[in-house]
Protein backbone atom coordinates (compact mmCIF):
# COMPACT_ATOMS: atom_id res chain seq x y z
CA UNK A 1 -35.37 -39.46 -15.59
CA UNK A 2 -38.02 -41.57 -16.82
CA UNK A 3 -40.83 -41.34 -14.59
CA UNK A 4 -43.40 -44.53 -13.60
CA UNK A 5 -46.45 -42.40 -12.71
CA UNK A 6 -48.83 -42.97 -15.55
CA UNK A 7 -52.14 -41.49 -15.97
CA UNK A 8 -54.92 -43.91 -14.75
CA UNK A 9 -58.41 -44.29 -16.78
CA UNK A 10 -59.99 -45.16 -13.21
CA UNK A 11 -59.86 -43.35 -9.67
CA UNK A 12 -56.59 -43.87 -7.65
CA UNK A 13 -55.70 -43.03 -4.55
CA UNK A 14 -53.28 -40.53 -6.18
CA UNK A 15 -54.82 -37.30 -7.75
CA UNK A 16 -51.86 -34.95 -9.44
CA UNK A 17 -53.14 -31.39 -9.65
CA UNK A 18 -51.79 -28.20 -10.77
CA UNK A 19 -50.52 -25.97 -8.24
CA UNK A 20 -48.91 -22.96 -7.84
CA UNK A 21 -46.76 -20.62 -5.21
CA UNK A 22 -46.40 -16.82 -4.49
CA UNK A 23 -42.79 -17.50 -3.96
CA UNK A 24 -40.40 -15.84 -6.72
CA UNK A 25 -37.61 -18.10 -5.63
CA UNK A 26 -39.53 -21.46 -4.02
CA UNK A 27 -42.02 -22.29 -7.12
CA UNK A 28 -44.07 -25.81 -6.78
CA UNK A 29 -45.85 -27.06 -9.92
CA UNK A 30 -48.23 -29.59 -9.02
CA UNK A 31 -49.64 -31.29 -5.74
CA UNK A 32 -50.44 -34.67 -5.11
CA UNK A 33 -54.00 -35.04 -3.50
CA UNK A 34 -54.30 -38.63 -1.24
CA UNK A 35 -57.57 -39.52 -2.37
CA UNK A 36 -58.18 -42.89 0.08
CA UNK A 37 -61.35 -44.03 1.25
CA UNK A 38 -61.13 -42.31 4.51
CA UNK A 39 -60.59 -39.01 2.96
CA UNK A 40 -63.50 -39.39 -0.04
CA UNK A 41 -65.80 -40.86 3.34
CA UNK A 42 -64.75 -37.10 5.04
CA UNK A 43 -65.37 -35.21 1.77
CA UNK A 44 -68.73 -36.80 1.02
CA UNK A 45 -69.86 -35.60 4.70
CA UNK A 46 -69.01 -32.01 3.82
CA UNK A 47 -70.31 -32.00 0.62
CA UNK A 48 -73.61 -32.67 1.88
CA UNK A 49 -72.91 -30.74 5.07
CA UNK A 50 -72.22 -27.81 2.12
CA UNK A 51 -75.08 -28.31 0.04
CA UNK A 52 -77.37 -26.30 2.50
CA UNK A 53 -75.78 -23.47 2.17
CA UNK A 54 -76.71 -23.37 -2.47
CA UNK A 55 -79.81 -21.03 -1.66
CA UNK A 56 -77.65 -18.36 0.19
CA UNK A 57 -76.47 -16.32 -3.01
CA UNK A 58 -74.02 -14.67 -0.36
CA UNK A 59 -72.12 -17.51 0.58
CA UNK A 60 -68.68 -18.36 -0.42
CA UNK A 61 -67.35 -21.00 0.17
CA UNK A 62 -66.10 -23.08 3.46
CA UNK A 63 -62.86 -23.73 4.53
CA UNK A 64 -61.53 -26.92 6.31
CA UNK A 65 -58.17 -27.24 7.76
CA UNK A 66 -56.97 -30.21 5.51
CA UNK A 67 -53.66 -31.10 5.02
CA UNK A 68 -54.27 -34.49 2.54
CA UNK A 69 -51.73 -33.50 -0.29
CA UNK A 70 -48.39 -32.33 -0.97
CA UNK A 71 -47.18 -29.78 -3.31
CA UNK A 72 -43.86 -30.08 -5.11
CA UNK A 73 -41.68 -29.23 -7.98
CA UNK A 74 -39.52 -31.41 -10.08
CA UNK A 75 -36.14 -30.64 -11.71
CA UNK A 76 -37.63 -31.95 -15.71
CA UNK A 77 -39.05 -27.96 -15.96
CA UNK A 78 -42.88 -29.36 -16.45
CA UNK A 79 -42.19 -32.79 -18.70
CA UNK A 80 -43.83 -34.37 -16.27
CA UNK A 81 -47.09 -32.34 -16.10
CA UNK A 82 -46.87 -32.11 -20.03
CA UNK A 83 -46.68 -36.10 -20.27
CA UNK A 84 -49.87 -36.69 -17.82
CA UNK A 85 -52.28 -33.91 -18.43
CA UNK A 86 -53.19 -32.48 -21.26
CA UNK A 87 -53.20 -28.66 -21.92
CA UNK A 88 -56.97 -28.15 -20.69
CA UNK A 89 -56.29 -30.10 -17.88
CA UNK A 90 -55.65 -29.26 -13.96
CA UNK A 91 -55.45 -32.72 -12.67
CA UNK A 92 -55.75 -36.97 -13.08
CA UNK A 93 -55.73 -39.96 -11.26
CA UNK A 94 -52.50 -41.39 -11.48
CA UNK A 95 -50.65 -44.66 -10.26
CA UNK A 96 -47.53 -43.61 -8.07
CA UNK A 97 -45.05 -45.62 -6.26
CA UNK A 98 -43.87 -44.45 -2.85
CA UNK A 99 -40.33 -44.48 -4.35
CA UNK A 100 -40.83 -42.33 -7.07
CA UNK A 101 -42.68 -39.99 -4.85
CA UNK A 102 -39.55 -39.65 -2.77
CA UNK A 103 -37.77 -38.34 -5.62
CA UNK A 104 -39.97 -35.08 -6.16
CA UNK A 105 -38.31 -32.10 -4.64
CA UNK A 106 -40.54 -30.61 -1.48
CA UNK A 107 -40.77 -26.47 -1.64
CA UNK A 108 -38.03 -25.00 0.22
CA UNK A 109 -40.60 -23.70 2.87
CA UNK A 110 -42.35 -25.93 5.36
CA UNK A 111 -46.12 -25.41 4.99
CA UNK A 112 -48.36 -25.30 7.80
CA UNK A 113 -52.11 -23.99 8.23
CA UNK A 114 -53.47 -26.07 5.31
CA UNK A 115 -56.94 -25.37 3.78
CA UNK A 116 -59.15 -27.01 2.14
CA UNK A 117 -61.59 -24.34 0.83
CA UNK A 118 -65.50 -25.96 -1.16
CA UNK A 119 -67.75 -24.01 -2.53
CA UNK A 120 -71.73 -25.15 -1.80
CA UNK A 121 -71.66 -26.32 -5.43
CA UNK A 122 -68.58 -28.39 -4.84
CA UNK A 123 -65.61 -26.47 -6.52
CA UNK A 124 -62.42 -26.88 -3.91
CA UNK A 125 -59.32 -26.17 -3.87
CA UNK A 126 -56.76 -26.33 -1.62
CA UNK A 127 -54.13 -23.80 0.15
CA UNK A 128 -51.14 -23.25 2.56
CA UNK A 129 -49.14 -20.96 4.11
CA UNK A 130 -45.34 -21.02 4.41
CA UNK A 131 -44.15 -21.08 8.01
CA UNK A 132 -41.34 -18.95 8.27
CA UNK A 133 -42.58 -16.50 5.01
CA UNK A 134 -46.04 -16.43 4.94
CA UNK A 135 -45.99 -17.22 0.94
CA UNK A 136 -49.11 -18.68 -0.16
CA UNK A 137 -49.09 -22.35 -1.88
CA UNK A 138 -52.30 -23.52 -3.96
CA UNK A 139 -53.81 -25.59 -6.34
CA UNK A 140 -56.42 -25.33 -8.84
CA UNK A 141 -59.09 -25.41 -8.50
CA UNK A 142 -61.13 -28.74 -8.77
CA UNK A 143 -64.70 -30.35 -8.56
CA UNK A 144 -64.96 -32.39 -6.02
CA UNK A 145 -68.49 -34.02 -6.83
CA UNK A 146 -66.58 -35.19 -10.25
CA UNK A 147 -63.42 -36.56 -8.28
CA UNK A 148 -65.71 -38.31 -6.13
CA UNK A 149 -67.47 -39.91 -8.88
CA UNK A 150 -67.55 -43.45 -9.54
CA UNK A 151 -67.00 -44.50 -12.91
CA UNK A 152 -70.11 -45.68 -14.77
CA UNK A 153 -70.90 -49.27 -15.38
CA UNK A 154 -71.72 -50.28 -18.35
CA UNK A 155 -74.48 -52.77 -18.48
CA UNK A 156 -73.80 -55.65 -20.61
């Protein structure tokens, strides 16, 4: 199948990430993160929220029950994450229609008790649990004070 999402040189509302399952049998390869303007507003609130927490040496991180992505797997054995991201990458903005999303295959499992976990220095990544199994489904991890950014402008 030839597929329509493309990499985009500018921030989307469509992140595709890396991810990963503890299933032997109900493997996902990457997520797709919804990255709209609500969800960036909510993020930039807990990053600062966060960031008062960088002079405790013993904290971890913070977890947020967040359920803005989906993970999934595709039938093209990773063409698709070898066509948008490059080997030293774990994720992109990308343009994505709704019917080409439709056509990625959802885990077998129904995943419920998503997390969103963010260290104070901004390194997230997200998690869930399978319902029925208790597997664990996750991406990579990601900094979130980079996928926030806006792109520079370049003065003329």
């Amino acid at each position: 199948m030839d597929h329509q999402m493309k990499r985009s040189r500018k921030p989307t509302e469509h992140v595709l990430i890396k991810a990963n399952s503890s299933s032997d049998s109900d493997r996902v390869e990457f997520a797709i993160i919804y990255a709209t303007a609500s969800w960036k507003a909510l993020i930039k609130s807990r990053l600062e929220a966060i960031g008062k927490f960088k002079a405790d040496e013993n904290f971890s991180c913070h977890s947020f029950w967040d359920a803005s992505l989906s993970y999934y797997k595709t039938a093209d054995h990773g063409a698709l994450m070898k066509e948008i991201l490059s080997s030293h990458e774990d994720w992109a903005y990308v343009t994505l229609s709704p019917e080409e999303e439709r056509t990625f295959q959802h885990p077998e499992n129904q995943q419920e008790a998503h997390q969103l976990l963010i260290t104070a220095n901004g390194i997230a990544h997200f998690k869930a649990y399978a319902k029925h199994t208790f597997e664990v489904y996750w991406t990579e991890e990601f900094n979130l004070n980079k996928l926030m950014a806006r792109p520079r402008i370049q003065k003329k």
